[in-house]
N, C-alpha and C. Protein backbone atom coordinates (compact mmCIF):
# COMPACT_ATOMS: atom_id res chain seq x y z
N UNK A 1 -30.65 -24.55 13.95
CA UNK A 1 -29.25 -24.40 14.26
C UNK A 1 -28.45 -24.49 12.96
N UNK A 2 -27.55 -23.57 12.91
CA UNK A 2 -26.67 -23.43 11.65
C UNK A 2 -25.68 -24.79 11.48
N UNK A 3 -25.45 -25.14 10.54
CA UNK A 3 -24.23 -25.83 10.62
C UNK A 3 -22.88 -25.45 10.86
N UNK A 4 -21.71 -26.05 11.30
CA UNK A 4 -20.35 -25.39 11.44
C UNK A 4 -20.01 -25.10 10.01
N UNK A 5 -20.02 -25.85 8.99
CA UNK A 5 -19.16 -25.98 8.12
C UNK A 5 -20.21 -26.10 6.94
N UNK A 6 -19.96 -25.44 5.87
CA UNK A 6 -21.09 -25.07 4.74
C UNK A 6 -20.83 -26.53 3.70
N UNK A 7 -21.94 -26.79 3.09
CA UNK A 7 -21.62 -28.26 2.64
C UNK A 7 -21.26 -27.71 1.23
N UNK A 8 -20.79 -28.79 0.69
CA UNK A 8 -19.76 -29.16 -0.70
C UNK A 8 -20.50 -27.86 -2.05
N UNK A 9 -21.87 -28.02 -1.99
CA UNK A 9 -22.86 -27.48 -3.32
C UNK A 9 -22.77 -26.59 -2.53
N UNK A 10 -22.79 -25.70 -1.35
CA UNK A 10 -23.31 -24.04 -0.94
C UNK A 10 -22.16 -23.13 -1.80
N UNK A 11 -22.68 -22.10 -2.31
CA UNK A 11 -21.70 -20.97 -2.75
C UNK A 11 -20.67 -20.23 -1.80
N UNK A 12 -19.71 -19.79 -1.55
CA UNK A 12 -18.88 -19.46 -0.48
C UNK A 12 -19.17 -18.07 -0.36
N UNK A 13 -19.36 -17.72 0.83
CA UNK A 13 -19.73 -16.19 1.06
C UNK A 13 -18.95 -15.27 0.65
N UNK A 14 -19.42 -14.01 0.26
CA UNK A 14 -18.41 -12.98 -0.41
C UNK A 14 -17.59 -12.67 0.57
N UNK A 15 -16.54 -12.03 -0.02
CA UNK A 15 -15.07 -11.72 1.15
C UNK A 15 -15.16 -10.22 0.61
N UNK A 16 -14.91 -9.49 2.02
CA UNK A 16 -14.73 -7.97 1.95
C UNK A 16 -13.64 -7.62 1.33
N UNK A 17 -13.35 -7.33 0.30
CA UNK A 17 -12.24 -7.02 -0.80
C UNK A 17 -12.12 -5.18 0.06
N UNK A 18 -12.54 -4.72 1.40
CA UNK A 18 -12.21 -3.15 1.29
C UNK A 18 -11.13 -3.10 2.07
N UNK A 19 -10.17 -3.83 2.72
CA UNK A 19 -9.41 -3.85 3.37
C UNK A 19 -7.78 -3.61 2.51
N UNK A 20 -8.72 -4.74 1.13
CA UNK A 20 -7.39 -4.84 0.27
C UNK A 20 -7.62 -3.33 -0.70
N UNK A 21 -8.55 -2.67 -0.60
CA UNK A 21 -8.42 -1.00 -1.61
C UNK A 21 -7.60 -0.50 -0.03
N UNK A 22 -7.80 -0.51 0.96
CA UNK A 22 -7.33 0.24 1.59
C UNK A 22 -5.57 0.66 1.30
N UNK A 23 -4.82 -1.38 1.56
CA UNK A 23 -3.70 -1.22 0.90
C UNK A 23 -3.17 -1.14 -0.28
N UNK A 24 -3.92 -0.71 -0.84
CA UNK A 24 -3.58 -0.15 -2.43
C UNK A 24 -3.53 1.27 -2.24
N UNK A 25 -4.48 1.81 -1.54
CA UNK A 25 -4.61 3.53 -1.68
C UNK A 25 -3.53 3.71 -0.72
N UNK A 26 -3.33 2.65 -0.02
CA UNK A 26 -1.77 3.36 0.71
C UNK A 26 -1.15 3.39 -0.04
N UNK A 27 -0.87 2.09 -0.65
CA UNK A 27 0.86 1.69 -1.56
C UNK A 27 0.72 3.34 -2.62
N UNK A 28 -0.35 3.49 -3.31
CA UNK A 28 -0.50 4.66 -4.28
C UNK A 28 0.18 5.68 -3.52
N UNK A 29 -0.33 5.76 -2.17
CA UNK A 29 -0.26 7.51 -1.83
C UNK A 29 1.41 7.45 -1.46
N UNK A 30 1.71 6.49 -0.83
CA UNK A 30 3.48 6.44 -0.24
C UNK A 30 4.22 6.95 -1.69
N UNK A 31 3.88 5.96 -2.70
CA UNK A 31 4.64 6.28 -3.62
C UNK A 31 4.68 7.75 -4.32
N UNK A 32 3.75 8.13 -4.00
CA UNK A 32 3.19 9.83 -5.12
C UNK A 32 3.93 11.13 -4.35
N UNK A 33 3.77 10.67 -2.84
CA UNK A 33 4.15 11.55 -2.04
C UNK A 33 5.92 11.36 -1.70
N UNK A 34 6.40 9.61 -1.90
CA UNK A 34 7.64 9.98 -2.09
C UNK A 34 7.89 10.50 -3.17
N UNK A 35 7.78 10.66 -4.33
CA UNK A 35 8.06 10.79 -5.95
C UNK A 35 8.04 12.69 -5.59
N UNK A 36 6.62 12.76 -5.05
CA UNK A 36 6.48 14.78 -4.94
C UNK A 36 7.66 15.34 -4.05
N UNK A 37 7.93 14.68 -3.15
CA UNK A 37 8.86 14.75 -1.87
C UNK A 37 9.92 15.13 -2.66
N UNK A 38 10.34 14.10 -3.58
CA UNK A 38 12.02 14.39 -4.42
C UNK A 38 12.27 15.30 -5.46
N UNK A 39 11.24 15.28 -5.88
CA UNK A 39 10.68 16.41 -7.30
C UNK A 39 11.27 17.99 -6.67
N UNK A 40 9.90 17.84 -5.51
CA UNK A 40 9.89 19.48 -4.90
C UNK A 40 11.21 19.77 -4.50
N UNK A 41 12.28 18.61 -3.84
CA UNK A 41 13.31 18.98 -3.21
C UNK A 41 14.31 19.51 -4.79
N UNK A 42 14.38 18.87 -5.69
CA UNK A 42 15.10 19.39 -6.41
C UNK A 42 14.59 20.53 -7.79
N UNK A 43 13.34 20.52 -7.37
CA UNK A 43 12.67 22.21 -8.18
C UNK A 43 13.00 23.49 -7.14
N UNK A 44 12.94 23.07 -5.58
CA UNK A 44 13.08 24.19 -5.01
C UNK A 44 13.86 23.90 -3.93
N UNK A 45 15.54 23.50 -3.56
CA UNK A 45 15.71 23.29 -2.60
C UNK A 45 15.50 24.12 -1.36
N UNK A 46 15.62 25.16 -1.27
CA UNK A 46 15.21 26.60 -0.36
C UNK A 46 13.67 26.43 -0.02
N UNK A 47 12.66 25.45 -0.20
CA UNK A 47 11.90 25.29 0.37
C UNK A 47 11.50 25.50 1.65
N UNK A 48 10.49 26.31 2.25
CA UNK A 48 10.72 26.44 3.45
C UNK A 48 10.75 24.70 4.77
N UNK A 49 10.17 23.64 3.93
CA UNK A 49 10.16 22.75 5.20
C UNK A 49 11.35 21.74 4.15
N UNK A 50 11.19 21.73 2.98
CA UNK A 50 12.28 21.28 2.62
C UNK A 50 13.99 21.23 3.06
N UNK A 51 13.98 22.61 2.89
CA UNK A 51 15.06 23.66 2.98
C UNK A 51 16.26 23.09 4.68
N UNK A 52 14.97 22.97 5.18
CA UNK A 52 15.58 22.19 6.77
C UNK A 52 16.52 21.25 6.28
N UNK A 53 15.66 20.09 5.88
CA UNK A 53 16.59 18.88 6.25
C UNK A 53 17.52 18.52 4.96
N UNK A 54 18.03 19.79 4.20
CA UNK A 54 18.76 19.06 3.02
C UNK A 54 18.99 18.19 2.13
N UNK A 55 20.16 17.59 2.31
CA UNK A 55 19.88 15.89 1.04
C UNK A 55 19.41 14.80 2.04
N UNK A 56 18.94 14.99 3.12
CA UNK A 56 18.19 14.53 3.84
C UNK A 56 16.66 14.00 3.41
N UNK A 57 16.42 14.85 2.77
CA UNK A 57 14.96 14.53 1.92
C UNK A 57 14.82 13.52 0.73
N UNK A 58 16.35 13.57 0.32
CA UNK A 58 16.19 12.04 -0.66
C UNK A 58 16.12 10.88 0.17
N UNK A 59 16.91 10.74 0.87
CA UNK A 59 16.20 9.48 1.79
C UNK A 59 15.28 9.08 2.35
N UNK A 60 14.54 10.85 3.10
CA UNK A 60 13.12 11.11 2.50
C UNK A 60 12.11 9.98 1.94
N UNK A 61 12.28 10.95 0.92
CA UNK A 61 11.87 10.61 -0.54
C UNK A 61 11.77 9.04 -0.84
N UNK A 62 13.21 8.69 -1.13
CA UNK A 62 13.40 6.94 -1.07
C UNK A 62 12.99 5.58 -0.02
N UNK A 63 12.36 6.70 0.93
CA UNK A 63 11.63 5.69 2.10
C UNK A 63 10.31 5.73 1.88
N UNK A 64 9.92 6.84 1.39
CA UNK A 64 8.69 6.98 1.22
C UNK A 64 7.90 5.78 0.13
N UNK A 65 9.14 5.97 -1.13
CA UNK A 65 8.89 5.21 -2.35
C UNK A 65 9.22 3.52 -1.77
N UNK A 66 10.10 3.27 -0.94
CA UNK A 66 10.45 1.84 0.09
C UNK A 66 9.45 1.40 0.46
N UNK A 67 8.53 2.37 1.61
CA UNK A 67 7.26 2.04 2.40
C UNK A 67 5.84 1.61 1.22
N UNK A 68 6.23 2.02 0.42
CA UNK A 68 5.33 1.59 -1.04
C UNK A 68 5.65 0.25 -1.45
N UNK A 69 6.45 0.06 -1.43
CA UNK A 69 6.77 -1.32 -2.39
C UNK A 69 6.43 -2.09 -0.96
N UNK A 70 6.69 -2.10 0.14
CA UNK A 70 6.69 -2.72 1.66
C UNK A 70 5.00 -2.75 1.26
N UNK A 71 3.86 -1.96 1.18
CA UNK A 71 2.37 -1.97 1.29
C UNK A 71 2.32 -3.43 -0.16
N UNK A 72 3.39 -3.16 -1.21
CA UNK A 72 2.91 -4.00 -2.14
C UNK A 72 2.83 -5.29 -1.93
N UNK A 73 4.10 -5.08 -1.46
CA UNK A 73 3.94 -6.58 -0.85
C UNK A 73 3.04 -7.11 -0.23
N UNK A 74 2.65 -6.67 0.66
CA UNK A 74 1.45 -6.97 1.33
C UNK A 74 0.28 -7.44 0.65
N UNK A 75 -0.16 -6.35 -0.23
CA UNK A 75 -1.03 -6.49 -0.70
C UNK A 75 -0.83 -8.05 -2.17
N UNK A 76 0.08 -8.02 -2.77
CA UNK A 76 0.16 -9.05 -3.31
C UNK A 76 0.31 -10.70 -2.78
N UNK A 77 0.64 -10.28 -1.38
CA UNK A 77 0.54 -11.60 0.07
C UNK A 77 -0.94 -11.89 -0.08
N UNK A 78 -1.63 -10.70 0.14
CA UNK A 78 -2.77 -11.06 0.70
C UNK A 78 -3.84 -11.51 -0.35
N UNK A 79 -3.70 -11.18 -1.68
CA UNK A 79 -4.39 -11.52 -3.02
C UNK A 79 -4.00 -12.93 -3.33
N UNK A 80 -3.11 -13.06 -2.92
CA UNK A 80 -2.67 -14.58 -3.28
C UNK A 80 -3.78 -15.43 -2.40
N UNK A 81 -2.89 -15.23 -1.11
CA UNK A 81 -3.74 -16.25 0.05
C UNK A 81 -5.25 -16.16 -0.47
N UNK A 82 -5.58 -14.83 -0.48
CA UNK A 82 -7.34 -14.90 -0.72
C UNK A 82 -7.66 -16.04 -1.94
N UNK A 83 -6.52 -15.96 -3.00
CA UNK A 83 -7.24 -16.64 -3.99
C UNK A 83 -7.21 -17.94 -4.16
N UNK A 84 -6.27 -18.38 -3.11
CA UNK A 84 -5.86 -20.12 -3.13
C UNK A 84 -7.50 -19.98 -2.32
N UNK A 85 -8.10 -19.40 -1.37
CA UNK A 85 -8.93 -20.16 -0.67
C UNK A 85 -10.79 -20.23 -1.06
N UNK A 86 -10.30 -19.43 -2.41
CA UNK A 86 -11.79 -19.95 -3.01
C UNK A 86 -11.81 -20.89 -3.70
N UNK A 87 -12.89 -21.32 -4.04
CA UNK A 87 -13.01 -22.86 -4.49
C UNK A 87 -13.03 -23.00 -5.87
């Protein structure tokens, strides 16, 4: 029978670090795709899906780059906690 609780000398089991690439490859992609979002709107406003929603797309754009910094956070939440709890 296992024990509940691993004693003082055992090494602490590895922690799946793929959860935290996951929110990184988000935070990356929000930001690239808001950044392309604002670019394209002002290289080509006549865009055909652009073209729709007007200066509409900077806010767009600026939510996109928002929802990025929102993943960072996260992800810098969760690097923390992980690291207070190794030994």
């Amino acid at each position: 029978m296992s024990e509940p609780y691993p004693r003082e000398g055992a090494p602490a089991p590895p922690r799946s670090t793929r959860w935290l690439r996951r929110w990184a490859v988000a935070m990356l992609a929000a930001w690239i795709v808001g950044i392309l979002w604002i670019v394209m709107y002002y290289v080509d406003p006549a865009f055909p899906v652009l073209g729709e929603f007007g200066n509409w797309n900077l806010l767009i754009g600026f939510g996109l780059l928002l929802l990025g910094a929102v993943f960072g956070v996260f992800l810098l939440v969760a690097l923390i906690m992980s690291a207070r709890r190794r030994p």
